[in-house]
N, C-alpha and C. Protein backbone atom coordinates (compact mmCIF):
# COMPACT_ATOMS: atom_id res chain seq x y z
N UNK A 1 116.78 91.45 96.51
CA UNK A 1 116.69 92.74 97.17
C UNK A 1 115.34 92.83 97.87
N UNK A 2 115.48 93.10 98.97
CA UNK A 2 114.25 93.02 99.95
C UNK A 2 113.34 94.91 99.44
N UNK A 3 112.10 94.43 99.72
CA UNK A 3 111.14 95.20 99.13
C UNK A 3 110.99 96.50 100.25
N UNK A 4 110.85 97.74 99.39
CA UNK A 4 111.07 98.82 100.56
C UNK A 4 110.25 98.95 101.30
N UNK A 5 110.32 99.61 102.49
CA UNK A 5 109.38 99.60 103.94
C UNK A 5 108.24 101.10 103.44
N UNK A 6 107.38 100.56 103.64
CA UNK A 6 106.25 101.68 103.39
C UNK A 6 106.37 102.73 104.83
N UNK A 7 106.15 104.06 104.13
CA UNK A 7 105.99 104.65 105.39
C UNK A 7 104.77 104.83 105.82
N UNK A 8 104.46 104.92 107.14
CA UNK A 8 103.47 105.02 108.10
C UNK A 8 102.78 106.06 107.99
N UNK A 9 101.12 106.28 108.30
CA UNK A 9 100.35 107.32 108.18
C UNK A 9 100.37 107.56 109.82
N UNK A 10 100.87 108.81 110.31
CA UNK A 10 100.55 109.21 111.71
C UNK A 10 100.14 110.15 111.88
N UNK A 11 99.24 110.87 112.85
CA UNK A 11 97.90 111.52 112.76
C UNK A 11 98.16 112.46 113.60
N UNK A 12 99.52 112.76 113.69
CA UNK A 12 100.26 113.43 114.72
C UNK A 12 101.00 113.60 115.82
N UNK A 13 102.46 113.87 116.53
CA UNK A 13 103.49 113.34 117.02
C UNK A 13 103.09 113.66 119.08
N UNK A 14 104.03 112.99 118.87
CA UNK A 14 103.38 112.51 120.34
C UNK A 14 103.81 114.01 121.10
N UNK A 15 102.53 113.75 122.37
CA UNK A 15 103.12 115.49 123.41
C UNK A 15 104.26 115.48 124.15
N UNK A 16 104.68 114.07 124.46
CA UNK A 16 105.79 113.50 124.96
C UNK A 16 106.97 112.72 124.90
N UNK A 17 107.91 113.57 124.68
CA UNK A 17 108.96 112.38 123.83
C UNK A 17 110.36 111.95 124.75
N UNK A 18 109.83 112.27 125.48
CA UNK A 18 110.77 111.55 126.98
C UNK A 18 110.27 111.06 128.16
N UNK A 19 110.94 109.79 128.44
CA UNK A 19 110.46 109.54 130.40
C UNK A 19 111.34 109.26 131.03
N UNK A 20 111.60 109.52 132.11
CA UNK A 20 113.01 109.10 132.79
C UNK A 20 112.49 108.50 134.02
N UNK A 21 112.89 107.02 134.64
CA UNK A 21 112.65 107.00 136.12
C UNK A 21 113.24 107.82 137.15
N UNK A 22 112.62 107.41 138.04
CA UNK A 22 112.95 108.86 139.34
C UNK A 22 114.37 108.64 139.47
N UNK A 23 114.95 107.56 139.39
CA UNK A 23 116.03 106.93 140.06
C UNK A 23 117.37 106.72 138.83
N UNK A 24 118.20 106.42 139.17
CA UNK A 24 119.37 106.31 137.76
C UNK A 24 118.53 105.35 136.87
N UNK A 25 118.59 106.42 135.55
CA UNK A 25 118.48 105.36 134.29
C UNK A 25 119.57 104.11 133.97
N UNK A 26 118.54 103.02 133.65
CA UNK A 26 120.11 101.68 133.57
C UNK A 26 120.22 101.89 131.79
N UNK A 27 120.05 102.27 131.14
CA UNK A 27 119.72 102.31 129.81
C UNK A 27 118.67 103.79 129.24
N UNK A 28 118.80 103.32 128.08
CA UNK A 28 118.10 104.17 127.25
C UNK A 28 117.53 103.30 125.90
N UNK A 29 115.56 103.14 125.79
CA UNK A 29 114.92 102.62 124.38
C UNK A 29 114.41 103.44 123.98
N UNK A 30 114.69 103.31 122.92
CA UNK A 30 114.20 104.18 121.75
C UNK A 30 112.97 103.62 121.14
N UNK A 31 111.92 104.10 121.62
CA UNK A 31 110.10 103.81 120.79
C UNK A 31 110.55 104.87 119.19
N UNK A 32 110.36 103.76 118.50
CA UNK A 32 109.88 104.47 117.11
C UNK A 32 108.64 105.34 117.10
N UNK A 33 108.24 106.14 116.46
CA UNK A 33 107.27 107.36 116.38
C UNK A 33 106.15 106.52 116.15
N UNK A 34 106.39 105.50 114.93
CA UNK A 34 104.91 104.72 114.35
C UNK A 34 104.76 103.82 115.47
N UNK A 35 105.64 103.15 116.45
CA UNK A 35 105.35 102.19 117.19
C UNK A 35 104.52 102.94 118.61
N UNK A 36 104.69 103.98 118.12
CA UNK A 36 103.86 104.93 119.81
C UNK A 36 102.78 105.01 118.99
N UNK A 37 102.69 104.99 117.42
CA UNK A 37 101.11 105.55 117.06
C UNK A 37 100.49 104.09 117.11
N UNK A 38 101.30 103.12 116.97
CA UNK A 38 100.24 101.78 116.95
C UNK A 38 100.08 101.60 118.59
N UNK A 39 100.78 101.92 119.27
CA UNK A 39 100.05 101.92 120.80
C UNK A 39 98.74 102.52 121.13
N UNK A 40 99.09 103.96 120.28
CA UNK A 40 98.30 104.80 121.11
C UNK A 40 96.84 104.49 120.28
N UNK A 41 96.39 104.12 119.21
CA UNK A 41 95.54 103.30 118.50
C UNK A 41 95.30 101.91 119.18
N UNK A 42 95.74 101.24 119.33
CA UNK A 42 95.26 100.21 119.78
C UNK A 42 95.20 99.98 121.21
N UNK A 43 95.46 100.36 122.43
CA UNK A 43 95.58 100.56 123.99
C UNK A 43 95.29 101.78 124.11
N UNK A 44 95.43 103.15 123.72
CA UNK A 44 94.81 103.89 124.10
C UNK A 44 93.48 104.47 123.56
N UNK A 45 93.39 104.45 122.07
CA UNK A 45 91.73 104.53 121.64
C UNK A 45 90.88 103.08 121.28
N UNK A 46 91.39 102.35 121.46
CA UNK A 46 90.84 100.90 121.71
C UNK A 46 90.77 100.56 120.49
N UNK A 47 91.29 100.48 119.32
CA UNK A 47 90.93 100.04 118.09
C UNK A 47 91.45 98.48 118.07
N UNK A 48 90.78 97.35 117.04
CA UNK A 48 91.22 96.78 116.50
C UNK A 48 92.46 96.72 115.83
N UNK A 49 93.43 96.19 115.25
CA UNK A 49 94.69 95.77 114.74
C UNK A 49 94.04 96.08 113.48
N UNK A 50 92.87 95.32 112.77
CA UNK A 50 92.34 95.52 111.51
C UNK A 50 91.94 97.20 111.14
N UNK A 51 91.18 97.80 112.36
CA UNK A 51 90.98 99.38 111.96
C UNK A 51 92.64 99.92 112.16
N UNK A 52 93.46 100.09 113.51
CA UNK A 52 94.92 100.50 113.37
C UNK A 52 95.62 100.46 111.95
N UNK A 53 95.42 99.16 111.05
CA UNK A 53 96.35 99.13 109.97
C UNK A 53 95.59 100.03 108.81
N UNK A 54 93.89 99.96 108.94
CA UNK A 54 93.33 100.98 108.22
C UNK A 54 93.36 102.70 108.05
N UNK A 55 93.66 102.75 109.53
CA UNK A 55 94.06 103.97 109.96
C UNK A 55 95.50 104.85 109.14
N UNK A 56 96.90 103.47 109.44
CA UNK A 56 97.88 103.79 109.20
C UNK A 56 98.16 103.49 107.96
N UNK A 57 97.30 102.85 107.02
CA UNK A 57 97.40 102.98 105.75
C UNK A 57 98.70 101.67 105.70
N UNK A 58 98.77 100.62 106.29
CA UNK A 58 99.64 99.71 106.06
C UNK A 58 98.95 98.01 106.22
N UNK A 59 99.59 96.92 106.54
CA UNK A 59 98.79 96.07 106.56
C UNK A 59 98.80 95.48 107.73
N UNK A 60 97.78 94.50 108.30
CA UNK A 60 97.55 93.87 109.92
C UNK A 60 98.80 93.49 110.09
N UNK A 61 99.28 92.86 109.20
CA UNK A 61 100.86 91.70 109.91
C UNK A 61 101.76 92.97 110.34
N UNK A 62 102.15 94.34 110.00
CA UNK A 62 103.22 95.33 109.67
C UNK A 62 102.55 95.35 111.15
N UNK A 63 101.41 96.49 111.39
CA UNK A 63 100.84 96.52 112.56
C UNK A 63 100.80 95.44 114.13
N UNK A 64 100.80 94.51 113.71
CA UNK A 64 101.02 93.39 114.95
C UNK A 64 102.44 93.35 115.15
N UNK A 65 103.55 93.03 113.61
CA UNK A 65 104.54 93.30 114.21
C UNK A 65 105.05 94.53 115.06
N UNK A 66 104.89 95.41 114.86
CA UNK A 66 105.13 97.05 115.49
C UNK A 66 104.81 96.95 116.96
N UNK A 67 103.22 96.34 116.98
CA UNK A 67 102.64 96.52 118.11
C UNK A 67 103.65 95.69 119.39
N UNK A 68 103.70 94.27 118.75
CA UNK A 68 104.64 93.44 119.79
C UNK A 68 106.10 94.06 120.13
N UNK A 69 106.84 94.43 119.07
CA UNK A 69 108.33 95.29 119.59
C UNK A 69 107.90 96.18 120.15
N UNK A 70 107.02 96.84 120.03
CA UNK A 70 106.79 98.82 121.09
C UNK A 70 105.93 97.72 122.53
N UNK A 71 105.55 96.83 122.76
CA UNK A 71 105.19 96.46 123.32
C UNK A 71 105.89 95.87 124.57
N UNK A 72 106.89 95.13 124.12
CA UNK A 72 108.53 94.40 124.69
C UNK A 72 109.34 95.51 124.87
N UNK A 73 109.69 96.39 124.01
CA UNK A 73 110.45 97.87 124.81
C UNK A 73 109.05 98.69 125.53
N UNK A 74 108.48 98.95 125.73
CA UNK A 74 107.78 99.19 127.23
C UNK A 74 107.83 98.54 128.56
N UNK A 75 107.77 96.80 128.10
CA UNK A 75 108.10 96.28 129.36
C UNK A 75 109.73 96.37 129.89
N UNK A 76 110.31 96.41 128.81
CA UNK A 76 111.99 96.77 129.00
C UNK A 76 112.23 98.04 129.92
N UNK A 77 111.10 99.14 129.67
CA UNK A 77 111.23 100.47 130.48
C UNK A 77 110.97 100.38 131.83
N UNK A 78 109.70 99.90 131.93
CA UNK A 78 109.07 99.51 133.58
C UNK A 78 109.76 98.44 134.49
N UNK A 79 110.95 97.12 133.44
CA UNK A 79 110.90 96.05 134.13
C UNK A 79 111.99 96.68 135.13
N UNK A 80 113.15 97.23 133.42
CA UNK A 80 114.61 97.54 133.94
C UNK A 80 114.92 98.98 133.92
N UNK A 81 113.86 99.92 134.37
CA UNK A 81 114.17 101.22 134.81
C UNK A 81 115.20 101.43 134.09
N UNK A 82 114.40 101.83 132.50
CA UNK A 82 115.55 102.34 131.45
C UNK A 82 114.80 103.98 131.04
N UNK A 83 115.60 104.42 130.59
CA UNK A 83 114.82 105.80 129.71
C UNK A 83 113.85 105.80 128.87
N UNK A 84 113.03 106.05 128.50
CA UNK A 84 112.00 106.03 127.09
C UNK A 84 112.43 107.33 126.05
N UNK A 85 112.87 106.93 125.17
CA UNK A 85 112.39 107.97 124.13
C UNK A 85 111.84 107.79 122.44
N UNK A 86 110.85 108.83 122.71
CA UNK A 86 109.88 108.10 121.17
C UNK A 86 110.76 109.38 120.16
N UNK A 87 111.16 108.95 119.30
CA UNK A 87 111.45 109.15 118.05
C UNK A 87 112.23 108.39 117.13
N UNK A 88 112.27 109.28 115.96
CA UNK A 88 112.61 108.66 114.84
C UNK A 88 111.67 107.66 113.82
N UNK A 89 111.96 106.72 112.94
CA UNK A 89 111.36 106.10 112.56
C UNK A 89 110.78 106.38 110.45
N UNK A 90 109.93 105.87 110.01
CA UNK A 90 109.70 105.72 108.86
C UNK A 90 108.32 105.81 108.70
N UNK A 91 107.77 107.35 108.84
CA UNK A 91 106.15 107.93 108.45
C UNK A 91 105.90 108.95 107.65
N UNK A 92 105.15 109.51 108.21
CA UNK A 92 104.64 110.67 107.43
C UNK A 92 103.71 111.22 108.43
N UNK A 93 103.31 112.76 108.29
CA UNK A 93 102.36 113.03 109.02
C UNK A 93 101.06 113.47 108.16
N UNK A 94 100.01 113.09 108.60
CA UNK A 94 98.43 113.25 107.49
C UNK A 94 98.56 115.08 108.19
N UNK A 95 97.85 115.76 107.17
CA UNK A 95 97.86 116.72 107.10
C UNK A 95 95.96 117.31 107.96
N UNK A 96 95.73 118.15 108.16
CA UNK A 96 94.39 118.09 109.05
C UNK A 96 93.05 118.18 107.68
N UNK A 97 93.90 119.13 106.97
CA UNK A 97 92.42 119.14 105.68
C UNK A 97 92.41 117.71 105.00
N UNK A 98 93.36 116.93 104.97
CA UNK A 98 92.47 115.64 104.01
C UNK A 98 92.41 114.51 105.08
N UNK A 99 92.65 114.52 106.59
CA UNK A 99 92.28 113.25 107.35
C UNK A 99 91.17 113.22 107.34
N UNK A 100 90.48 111.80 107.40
CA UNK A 100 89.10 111.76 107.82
C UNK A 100 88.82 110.98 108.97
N UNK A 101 90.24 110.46 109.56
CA UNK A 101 90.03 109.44 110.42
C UNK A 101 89.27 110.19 111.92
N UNK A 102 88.57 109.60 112.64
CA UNK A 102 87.78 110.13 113.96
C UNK A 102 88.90 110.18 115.07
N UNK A 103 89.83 109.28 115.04
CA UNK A 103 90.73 108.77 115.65
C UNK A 103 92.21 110.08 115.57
N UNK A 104 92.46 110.92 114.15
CA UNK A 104 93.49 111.62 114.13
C UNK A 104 93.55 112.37 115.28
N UNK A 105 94.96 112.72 115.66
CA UNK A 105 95.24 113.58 117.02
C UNK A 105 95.40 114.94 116.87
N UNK A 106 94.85 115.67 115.18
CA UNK A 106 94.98 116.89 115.23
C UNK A 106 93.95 117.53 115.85
């Protein structure tokens, strides 16, 4: 029996949970919630993979994997003018009185 999936520490949900191209959508991907928070940690506040997994309270390998799939469905959005939508997924949200991270989005 495979070992259960830890859930993710996220520091708060994204402002945007849809994109559509201008033009007919050919599809529709679905970004997991934690896979937009390991983006937005690592490409958008510039962190390391080693601080990201510190952040999210999980480990580097969980984090790299995440990062590469949310990574490959992004290029899937831009290549083949598909839909984006971030939800769903397996987290939690940190609450504002016990984060300490500099990085949380509350």
């Amino acid at each position: 029996m495979p070992r259960p999936r830890m859930r993710r520490r996220i520091c708060g949900m994204p402002s945007f949970s849809k994109f559509l191209p201008e033009n007919n959508s050919n599809g529709v991907i679905n970004l997991l919630v934690e896979e937009y928070e390991v983006l937005r940690l690592i490409d958008y506040k510039r962190l390391t993979q080693e601080e990201c997994s510190e952040v999210m309270g999980i480990a580097r390998t969980s984090v790299q994997k995440m990062y590469d799939e949310a990574r490959y469905k992004i290029a899937q959005v831009l290549v083949e003018g598909k839909t984006l939508l971030i939800n769903g997924g397996n987290y939690y949200l940190c609450n504002d009185f016990s984060c300490k991270h500099k990085f949380c989005n509350l």
